[in-house]
Protein backbone atom coordinates (compact mmCIF):
# COMPACT_ATOMS: atom_id res chain seq x y z
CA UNK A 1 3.10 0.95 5.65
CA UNK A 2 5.34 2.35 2.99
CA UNK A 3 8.95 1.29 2.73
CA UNK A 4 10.16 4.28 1.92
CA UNK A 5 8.49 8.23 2.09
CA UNK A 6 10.47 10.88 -0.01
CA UNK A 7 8.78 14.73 0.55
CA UNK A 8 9.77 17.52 -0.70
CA UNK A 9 13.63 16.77 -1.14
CA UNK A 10 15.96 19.84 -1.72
CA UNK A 11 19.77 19.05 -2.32
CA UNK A 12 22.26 20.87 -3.12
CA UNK A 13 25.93 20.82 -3.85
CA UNK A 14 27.73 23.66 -3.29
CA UNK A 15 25.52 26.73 -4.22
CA UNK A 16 24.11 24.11 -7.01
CA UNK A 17 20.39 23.36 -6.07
CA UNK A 18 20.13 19.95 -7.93
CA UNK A 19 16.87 18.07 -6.37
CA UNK A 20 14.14 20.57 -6.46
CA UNK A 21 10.83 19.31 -4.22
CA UNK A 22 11.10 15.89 -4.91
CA UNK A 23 8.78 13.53 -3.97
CA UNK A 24 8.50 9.77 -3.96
CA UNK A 25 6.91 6.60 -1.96
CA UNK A 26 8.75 3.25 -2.63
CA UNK A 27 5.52 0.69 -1.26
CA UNK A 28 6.54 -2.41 0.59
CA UNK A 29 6.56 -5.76 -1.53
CA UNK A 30 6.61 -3.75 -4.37
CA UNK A 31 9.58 -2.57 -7.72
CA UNK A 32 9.19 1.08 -8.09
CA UNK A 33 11.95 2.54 -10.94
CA UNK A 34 13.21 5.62 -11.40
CA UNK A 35 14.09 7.24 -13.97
CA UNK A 36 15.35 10.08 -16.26
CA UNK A 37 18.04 11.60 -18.75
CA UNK A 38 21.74 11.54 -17.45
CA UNK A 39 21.73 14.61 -15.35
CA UNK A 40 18.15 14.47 -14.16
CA UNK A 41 19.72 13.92 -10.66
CA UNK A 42 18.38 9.95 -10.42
CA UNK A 43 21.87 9.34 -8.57
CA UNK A 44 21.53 12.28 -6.09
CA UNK A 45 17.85 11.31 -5.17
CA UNK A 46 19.20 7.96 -4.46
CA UNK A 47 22.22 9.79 -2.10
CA UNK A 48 19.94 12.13 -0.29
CA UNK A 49 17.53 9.60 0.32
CA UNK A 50 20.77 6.82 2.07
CA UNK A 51 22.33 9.50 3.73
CA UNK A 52 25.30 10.42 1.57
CA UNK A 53 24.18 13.89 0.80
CA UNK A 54 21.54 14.72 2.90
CA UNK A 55 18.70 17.51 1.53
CA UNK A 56 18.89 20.88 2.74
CA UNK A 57 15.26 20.47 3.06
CA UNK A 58 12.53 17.62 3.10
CA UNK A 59 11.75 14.74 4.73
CA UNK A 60 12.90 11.12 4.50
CA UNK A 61 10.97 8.20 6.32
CA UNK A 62 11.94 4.70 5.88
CA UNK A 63 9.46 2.03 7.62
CA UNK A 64 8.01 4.63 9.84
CA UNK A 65 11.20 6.55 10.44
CA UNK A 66 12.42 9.67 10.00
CA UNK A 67 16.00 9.05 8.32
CA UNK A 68 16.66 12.51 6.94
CA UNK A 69 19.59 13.39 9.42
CA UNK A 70 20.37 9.70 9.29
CA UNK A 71 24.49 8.77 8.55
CA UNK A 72 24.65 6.21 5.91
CA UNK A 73 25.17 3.07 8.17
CA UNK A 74 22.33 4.13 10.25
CA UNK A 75 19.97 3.88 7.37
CA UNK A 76 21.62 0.72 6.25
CA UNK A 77 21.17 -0.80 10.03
CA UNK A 78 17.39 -0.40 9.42
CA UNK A 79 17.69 -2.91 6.69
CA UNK A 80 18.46 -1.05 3.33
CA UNK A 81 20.58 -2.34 1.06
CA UNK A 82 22.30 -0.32 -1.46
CA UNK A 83 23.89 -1.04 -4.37
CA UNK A 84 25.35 2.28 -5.80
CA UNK A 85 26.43 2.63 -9.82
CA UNK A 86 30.03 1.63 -10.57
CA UNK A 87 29.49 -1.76 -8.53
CA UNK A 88 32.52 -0.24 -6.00
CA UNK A 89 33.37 -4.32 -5.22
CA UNK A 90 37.18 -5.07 -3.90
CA UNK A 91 38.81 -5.59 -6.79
CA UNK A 92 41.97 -7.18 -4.69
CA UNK A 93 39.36 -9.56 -3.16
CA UNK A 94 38.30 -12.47 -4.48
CA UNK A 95 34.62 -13.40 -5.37
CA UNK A 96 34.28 -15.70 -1.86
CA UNK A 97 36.33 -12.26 0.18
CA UNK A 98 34.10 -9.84 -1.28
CA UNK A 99 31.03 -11.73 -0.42
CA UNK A 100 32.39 -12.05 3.49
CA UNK A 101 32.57 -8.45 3.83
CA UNK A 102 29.22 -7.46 5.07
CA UNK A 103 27.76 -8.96 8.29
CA UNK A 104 25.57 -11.50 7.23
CA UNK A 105 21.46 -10.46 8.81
CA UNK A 106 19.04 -13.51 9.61
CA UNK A 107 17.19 -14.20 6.78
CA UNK A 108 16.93 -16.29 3.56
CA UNK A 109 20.24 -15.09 2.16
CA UNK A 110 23.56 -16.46 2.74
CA UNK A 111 26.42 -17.15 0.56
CA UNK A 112 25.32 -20.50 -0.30
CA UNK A 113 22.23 -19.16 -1.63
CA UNK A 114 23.77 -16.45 -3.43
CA UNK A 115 25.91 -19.04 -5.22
CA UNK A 116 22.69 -20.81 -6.28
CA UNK A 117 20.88 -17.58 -7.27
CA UNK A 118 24.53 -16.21 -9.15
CA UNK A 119 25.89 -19.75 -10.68
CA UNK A 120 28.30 -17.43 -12.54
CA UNK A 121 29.73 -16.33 -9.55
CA UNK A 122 30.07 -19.75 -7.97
CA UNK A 123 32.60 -20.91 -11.05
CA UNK A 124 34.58 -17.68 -10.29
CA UNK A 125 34.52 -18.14 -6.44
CA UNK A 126 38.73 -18.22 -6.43
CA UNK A 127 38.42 -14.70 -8.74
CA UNK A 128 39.57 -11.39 -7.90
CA UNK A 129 37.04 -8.84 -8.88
CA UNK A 130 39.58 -6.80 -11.05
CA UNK A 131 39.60 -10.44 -12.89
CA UNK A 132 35.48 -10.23 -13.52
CA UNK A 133 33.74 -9.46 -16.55
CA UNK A 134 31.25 -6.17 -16.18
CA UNK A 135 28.19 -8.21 -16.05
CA UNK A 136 29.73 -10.87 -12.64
CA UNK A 137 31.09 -7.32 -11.39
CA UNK A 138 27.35 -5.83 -11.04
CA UNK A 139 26.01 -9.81 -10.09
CA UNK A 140 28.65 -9.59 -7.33
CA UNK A 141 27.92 -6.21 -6.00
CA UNK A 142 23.66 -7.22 -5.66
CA UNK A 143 24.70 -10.34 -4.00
CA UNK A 144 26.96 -8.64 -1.81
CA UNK A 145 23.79 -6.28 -0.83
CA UNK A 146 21.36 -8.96 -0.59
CA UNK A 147 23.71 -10.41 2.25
CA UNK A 148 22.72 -8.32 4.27
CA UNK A 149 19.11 -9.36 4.04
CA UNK A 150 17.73 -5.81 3.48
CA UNK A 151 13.75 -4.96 3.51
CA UNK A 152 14.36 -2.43 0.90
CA UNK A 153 16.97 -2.69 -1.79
CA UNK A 154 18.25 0.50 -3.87
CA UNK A 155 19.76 -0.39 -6.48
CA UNK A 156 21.65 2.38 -9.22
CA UNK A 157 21.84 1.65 -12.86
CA UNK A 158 22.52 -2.23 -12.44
CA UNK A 159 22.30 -2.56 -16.10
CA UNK A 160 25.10 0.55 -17.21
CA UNK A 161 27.19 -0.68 -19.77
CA UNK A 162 25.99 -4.81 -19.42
CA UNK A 163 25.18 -6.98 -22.66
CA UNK A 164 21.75 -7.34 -23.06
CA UNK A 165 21.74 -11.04 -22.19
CA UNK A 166 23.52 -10.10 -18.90
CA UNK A 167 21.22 -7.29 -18.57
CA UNK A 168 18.20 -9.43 -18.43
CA UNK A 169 19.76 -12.06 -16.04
CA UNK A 170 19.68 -9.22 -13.41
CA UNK A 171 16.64 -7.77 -14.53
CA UNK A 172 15.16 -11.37 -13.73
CA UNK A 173 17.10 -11.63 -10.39
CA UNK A 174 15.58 -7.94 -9.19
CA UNK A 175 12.30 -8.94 -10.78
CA UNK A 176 12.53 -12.27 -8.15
CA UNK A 177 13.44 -10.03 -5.18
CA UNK A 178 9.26 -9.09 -4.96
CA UNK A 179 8.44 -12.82 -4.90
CA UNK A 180 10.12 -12.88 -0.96
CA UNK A 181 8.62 -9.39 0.02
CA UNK A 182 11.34 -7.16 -0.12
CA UNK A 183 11.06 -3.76 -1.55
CA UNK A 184 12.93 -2.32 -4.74
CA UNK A 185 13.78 0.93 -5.47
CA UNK A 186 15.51 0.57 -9.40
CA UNK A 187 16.97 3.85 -10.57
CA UNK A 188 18.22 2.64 -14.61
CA UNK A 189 18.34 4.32 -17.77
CA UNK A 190 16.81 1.11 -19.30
CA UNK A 191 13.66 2.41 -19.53
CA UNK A 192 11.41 -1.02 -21.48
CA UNK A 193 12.96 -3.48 -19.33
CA UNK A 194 12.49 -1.56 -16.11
CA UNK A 195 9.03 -0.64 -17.06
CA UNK A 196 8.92 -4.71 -17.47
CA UNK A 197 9.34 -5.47 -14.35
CA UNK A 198 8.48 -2.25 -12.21
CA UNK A 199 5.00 -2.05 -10.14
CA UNK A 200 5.37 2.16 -9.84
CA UNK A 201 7.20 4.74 -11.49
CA UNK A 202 8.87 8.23 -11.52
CA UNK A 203 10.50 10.16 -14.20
CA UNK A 204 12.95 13.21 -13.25
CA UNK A 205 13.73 16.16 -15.66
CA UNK A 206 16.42 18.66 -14.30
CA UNK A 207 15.82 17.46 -10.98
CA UNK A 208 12.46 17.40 -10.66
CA UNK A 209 9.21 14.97 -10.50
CA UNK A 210 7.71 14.91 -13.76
CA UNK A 211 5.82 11.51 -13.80
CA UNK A 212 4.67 9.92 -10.84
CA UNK A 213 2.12 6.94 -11.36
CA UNK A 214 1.72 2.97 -12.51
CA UNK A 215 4.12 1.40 -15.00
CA UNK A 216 1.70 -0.30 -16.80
CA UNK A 217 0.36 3.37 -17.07
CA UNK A 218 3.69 4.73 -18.57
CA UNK A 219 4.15 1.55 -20.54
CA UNK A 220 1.38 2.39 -22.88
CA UNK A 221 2.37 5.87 -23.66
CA UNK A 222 5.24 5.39 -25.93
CA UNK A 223 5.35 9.25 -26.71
CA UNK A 224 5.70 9.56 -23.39
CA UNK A 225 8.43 7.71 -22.80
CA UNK A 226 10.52 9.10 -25.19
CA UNK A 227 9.88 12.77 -24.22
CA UNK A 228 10.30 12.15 -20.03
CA UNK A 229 12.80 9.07 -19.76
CA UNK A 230 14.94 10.26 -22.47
CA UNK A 231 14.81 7.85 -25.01
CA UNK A 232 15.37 8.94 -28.38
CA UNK A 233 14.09 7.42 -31.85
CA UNK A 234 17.43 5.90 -32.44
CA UNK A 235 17.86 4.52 -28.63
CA UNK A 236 14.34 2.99 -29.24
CA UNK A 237 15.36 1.34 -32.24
CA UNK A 238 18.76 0.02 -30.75
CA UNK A 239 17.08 -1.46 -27.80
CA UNK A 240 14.18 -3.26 -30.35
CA UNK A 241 17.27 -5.32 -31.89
CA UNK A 242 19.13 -5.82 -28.72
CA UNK A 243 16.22 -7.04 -26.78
């Protein structure tokens, strides 16, 4: 059974028809990544498909169910976690307050773990979140989601605006999150490193499905890459020397 069954998606804000026909299928135990050029509507696939603006038209089924009318915590009750972009943590809280907010599902993670998995965040326990660096901001907000012990994770642009070294610390965390089973669904503008780690891929252009297939199969078509993803010469060069 798929985690997650995206047809035909049709959202719209306002009179502004952003999602046209979309279609994806996030498989259980498996990474599949997203991605696009800003504006590609990545963010609203990720909305319409949690609840937050449903599609006008289209289906959404997540482990067997249709979710397309679901509200947000209805989805998140079937075990989805969802980290959206901008982290969104307490930043009043501390690092132990923030990670006591959600209620805790059986399962392998608690906030012991998470302070084994995130050592960063262990030194900074006693930390408000205002008082975190971007990179323990983002490692803070997946921990907070993994609390809940979710079967599918969705997770939006967990590397915007990170150092590379921090980026691939939570590359490698997500990366991990297959090892125990649980399914990914990694929108990013990052396009190597989520290729790296990704079992499936999409690519959006102005909303709709322009790629579907293996990442191993969009890995090796550089040209590709560039054109759909919207990596330009120059980005491609940065990321060589930052990698």
């Amino acid at each position: 059974m798929s985690a997650l069954v995206a047809e035909g998606l049709n959202t719209f804000y306002g009179k502004s028809h952003i999602l046209h026909d979309v279609g994806l299928t996030v498989a259980e135990g498996r990474i599949t990544t997203l991605l696009g050029r800003n504006g590609a509507g990545k963010t609203t696939t990720l909305r319409s498909l949690v609840g937050l603006t449903p599609p006008r038209t289209g289906r959404v089924t997540i482990f067997g169910q249709d979710t397309t009318r679901f509200a947000p915590f209805a989805v998140a009750a079937l075990g989805v976690g969802y980290v959206p972009e901008g982290r969104r943590i307490f930043p009043n809280l501390t690092v132990e307050e923030n990670l006591r907010v959600p209620l805790e599902r059986p399962g392998n993670w608690s906030v012991a773990r998470v302070y084994e998995v995130f050592p960063r965040l262990a030194e900074r326990r006693q930390n408000r979140g205002r008082q975190l660096s971007g990179g323990e901001q983002e490692m803070l907000a997946i921990a907070r989601a993994l609390l809940l012990n979710p079967r599918l994770l969705i997770l939006d642009e967990p590397s915007q605006g990170l150092a590379p070294l921090i980026v691939r610390d939570v590359f490698r965390i997500v990366a991990g999150m297959r090892t125990e089973g649980m399914s990914v669904l990694l929108v990013e503008q990052n396009v190597r490193m989520s290729l790296e780690i990704a079992d499936d891929a999409y690519v959006l252009e102005n909303g709709a499905v322009v790629y579907a297939g293996t990442a191993a199969q969009l890995t090796g078509d550089e040209a590709r890459i560039r054109a759909l993803a919207g990596a330009t010469a120059e980005d491609w060069a940065f990321d060589e020397r930052a990698a």
